[in-house]
N, C-alpha and C. Protein backbone atom coordinates (compact mmCIF):
# COMPACT_ATOMS: atom_id res chain seq x y z
N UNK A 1 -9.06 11.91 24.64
CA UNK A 1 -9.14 12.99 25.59
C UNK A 1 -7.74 13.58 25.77
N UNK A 2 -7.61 14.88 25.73
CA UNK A 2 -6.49 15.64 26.10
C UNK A 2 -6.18 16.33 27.20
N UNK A 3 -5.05 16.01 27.91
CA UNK A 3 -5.29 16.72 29.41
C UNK A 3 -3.93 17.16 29.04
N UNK A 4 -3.82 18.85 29.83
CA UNK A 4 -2.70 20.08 29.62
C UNK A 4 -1.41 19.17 30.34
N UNK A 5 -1.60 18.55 31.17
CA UNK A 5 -0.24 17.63 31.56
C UNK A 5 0.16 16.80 31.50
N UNK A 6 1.43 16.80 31.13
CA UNK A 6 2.06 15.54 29.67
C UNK A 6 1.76 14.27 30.57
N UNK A 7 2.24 14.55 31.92
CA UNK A 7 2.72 13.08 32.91
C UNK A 7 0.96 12.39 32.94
N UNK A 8 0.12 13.38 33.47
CA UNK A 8 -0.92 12.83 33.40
C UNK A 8 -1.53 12.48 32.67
N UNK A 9 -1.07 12.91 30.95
CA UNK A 9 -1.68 12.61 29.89
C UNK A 9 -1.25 11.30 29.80
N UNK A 10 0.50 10.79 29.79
CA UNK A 10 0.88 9.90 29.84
C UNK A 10 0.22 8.51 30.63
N UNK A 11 0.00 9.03 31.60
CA UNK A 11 -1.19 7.81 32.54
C UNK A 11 -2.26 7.32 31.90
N UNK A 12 -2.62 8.74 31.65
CA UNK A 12 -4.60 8.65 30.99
C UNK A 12 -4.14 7.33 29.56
N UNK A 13 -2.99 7.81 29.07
CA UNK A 13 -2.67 6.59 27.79
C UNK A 13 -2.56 5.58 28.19
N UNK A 14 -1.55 5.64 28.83
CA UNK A 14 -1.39 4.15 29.57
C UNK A 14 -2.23 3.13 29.75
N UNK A 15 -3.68 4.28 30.75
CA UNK A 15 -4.47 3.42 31.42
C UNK A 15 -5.56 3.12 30.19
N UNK A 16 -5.49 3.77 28.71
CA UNK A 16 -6.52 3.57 28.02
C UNK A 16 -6.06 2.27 26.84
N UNK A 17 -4.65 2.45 26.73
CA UNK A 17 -4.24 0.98 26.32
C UNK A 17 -4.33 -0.35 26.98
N UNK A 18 -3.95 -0.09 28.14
CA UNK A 18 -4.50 -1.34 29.35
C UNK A 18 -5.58 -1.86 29.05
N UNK A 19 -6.02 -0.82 28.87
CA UNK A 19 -7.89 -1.19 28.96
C UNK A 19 -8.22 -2.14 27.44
N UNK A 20 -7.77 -1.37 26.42
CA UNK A 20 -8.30 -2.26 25.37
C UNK A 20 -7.47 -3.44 25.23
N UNK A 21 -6.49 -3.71 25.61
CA UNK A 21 -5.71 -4.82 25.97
C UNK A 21 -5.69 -5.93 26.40
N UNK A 22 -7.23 -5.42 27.28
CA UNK A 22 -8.33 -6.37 28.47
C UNK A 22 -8.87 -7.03 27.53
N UNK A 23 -9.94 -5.99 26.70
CA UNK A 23 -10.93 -6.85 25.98
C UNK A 23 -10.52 -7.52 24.99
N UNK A 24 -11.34 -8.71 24.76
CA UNK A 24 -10.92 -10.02 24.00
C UNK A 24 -12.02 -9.93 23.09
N UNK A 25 -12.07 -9.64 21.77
CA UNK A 25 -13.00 -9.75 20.98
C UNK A 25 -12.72 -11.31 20.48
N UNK A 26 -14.06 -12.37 20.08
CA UNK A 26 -13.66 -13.83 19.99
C UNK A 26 -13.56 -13.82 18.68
N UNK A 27 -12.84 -14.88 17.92
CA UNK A 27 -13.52 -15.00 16.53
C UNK A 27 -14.88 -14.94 15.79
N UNK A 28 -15.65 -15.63 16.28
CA UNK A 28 -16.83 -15.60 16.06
C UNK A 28 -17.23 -14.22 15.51
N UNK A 29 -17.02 -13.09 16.50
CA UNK A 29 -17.61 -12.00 15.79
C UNK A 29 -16.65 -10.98 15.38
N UNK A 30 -15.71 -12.06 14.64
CA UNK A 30 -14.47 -11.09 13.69
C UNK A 30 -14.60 -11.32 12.14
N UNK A 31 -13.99 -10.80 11.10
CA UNK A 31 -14.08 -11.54 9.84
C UNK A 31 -12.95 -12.60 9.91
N UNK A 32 -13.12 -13.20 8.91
CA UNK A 32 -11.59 -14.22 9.16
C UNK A 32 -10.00 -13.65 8.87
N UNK A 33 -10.37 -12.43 8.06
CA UNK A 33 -8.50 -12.10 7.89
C UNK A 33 -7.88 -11.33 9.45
N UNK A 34 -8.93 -11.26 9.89
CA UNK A 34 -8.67 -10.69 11.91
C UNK A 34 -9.00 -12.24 13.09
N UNK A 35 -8.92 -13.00 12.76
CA UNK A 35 -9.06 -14.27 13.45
C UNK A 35 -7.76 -14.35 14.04
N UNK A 36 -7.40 -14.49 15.10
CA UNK A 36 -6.14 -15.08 16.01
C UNK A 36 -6.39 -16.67 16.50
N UNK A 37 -6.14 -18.05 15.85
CA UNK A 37 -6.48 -19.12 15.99
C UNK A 37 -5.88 -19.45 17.06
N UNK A 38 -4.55 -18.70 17.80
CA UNK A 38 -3.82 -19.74 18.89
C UNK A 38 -4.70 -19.31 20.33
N UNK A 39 -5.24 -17.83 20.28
CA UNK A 39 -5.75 -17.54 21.47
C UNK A 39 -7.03 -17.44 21.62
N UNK A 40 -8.07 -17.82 20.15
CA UNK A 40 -9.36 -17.57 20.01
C UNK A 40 -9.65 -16.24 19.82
N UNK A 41 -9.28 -15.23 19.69
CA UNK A 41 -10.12 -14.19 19.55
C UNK A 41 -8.57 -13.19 19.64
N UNK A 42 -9.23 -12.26 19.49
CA UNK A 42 -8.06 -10.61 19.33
C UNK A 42 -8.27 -9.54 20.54
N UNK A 43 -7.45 -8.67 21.16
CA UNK A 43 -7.60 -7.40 21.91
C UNK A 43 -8.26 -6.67 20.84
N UNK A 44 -8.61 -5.72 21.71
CA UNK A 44 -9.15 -4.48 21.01
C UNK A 44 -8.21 -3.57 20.63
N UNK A 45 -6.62 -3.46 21.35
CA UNK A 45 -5.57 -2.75 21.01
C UNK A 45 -5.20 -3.39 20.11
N UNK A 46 -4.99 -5.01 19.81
CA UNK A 46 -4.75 -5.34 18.30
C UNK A 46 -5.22 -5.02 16.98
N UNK A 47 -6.74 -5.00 17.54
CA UNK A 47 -7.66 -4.73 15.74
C UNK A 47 -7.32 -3.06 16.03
N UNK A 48 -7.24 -2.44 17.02
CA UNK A 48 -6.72 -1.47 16.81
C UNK A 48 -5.49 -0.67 15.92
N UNK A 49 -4.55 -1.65 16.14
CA UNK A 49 -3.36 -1.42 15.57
C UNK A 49 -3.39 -1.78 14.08
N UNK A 50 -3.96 -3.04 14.49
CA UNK A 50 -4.42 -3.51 12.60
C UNK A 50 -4.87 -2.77 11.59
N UNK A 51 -5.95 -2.37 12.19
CA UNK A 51 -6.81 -1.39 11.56
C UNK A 51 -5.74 0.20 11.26
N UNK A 52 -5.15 0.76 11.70
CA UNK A 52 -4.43 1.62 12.20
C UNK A 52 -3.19 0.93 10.51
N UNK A 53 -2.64 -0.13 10.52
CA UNK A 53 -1.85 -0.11 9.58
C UNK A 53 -2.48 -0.47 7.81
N UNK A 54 -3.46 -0.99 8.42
CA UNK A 54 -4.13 -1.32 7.09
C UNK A 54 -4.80 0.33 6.66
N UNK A 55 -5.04 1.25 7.11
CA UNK A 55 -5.91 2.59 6.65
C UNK A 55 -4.37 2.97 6.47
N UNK A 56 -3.08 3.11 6.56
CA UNK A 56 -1.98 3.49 6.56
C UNK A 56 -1.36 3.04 5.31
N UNK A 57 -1.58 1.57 4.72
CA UNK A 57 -0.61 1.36 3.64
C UNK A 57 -1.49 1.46 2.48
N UNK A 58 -1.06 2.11 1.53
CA UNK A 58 -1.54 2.10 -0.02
C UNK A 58 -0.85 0.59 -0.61
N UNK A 59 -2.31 0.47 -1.76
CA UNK A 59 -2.37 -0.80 -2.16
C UNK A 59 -1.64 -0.29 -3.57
N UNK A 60 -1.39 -1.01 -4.03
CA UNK A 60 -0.61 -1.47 -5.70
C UNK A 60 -1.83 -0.31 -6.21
N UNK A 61 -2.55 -0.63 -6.24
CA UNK A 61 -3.20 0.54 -7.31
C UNK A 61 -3.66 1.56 -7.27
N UNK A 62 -4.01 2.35 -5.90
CA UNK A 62 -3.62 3.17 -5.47
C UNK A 62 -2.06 4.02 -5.61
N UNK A 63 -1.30 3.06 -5.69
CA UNK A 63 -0.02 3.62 -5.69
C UNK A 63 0.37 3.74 -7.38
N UNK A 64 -0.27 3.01 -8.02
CA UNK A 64 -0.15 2.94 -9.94
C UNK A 64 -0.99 4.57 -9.96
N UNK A 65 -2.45 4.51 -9.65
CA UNK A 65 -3.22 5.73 -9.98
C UNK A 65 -2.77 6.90 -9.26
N UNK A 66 -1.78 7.41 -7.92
CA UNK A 66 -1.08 8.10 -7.94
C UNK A 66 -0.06 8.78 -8.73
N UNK A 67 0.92 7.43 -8.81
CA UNK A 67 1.98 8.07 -10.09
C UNK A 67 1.49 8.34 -11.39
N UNK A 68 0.37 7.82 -12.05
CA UNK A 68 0.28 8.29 -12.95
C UNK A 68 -0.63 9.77 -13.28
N UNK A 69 -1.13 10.41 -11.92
CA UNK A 69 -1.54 11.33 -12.25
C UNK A 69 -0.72 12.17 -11.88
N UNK A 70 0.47 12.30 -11.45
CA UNK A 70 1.79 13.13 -11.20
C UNK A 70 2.38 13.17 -12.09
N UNK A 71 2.70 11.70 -13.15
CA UNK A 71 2.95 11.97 -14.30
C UNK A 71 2.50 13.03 -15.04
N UNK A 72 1.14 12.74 -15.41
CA UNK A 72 0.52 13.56 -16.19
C UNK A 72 0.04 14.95 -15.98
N UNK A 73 0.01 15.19 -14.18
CA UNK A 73 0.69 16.79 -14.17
C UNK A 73 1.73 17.40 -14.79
N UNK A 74 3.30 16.38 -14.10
CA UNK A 74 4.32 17.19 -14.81
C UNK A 74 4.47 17.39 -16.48
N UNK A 75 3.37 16.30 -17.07
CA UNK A 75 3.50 16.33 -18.51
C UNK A 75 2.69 17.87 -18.71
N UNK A 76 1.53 17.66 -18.99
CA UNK A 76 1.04 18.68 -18.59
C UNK A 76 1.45 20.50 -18.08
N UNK A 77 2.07 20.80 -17.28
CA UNK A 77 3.18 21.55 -17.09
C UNK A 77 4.37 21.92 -18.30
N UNK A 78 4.91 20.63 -18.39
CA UNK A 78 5.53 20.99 -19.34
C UNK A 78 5.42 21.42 -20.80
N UNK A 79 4.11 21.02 -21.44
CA UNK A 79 3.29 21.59 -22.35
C UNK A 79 2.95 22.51 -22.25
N UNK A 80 2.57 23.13 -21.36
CA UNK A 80 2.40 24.77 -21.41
C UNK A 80 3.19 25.46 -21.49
N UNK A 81 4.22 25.38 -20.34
CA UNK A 81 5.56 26.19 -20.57
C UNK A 81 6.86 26.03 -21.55
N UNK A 82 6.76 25.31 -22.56
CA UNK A 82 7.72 24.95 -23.62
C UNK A 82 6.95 24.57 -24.75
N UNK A 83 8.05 24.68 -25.58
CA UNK A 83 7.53 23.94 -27.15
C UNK A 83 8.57 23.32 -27.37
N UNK A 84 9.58 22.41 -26.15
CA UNK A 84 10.28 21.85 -26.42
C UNK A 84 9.66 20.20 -26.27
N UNK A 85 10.28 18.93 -27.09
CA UNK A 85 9.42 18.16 -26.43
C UNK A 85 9.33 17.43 -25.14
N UNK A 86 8.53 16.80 -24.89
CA UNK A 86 8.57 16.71 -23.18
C UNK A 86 9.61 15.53 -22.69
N UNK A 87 9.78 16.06 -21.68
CA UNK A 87 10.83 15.15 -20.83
C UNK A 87 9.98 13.66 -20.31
N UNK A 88 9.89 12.20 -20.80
CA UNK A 88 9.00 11.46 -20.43
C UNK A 88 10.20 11.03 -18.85
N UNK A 89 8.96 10.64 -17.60
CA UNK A 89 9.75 9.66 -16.66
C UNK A 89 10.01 8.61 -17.29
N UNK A 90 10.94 7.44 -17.46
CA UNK A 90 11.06 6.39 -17.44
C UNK A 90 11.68 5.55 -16.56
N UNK A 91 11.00 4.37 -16.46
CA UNK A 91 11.65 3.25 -14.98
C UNK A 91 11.88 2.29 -15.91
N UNK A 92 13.39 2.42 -16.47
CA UNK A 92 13.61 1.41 -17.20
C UNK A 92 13.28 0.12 -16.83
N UNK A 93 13.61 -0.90 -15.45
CA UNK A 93 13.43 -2.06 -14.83
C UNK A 93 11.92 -2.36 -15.32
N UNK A 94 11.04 -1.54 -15.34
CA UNK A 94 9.41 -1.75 -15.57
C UNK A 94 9.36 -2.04 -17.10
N UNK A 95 10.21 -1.18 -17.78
CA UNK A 95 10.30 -1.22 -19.63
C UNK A 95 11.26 -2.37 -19.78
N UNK A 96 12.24 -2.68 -19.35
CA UNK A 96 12.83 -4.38 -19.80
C UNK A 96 11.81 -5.38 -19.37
N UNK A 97 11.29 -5.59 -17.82
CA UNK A 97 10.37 -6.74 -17.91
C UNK A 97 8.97 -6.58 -18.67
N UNK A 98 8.71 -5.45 -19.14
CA UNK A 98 7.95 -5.35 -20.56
C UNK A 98 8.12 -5.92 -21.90
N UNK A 99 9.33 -5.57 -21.84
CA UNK A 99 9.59 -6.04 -23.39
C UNK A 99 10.05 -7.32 -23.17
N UNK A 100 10.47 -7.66 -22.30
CA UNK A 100 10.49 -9.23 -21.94
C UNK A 100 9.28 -9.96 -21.67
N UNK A 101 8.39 -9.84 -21.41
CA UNK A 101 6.88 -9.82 -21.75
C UNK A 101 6.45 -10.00 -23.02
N UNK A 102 6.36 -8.78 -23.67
CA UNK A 102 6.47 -8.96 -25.12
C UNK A 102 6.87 -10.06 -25.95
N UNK A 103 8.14 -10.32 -25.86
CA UNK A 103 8.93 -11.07 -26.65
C UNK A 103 8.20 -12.73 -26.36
N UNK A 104 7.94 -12.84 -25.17
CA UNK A 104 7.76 -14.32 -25.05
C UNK A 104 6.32 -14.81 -25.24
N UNK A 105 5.50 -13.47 -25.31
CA UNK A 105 4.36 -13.84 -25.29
C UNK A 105 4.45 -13.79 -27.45
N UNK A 106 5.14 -13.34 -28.02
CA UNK A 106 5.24 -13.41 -29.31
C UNK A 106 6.20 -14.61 -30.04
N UNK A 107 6.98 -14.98 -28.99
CA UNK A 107 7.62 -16.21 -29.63
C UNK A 107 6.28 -17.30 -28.79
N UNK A 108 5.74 -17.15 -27.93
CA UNK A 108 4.82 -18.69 -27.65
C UNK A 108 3.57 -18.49 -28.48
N UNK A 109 3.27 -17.66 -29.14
CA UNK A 109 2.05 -17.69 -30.19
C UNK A 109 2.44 -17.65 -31.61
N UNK A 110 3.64 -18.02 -31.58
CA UNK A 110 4.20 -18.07 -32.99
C UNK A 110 4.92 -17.02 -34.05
N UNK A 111 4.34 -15.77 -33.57
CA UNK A 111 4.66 -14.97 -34.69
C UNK A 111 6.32 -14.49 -34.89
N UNK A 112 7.28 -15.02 -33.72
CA UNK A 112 8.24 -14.61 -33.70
C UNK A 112 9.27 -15.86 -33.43
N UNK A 113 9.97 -16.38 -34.07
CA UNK A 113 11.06 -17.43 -33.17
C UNK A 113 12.01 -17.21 -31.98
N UNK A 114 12.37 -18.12 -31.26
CA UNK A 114 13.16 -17.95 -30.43
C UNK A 114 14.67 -17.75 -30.88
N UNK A 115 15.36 -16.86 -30.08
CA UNK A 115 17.01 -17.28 -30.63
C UNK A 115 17.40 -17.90 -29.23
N UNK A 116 18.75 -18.84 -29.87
CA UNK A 116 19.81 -19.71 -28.98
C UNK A 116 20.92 -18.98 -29.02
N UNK A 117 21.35 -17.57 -28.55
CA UNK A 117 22.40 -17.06 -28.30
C UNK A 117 22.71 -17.00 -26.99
């Protein structure tokens, strides 16, 4: 609810956080990754907030299937407007523990030896 005056809006918040602050939802009718074991159960301003950060953070793959379709805009882009060849992003740190990947998974199946340098 929105009321034209800040001070009173400020109250109306106040008094609507109070409030869910009150209620105690128990475990019982939570899932378990929202369980609070020391007090039995959660506020409603908690799963509030919870909820509130979990719809807020992007997961690993979400955040992989983002960049790579920004990638493939700017690739994209750049194919149209040039016939030069394209500028690739690279995150080198991601391409060494790759090829470090590589390497060990090819020296532990044999096809490659290890060196002692």
């Amino acid at each position: 609810m929105k009321i034209s005056n800040p001070e009173t809006q400020a109250l109306f918040d106040a008094l609507a956080r109070n409030t869910r602050e009150m209620i105690v939802v128990p475990n019982s009718w939570l899932p378990k990754e929202y369980h609070h074991n020391r007090d039995g159960g959660r506020s409603l301003q908690e799963l509030s907030d919870m909820a509130t950060v979990k719809m807020e953070t992007e997961t690993q793959h979400q955040k992989l299937k983002r960049e790579k379709s920004e990638r493939a805009e700017n690739y994209r882009k750049q194919w149209e407007n040039s016939e030069t060849p394209l500028d690739y992003d690279e995150d080198s740190d991601k391409l060494y523990r790759n090829q470090l990947t590589f390497v060990g998974v090819m020296i532990k199946t044999g096809v490659m030896e290890g060196f002692d340098e």
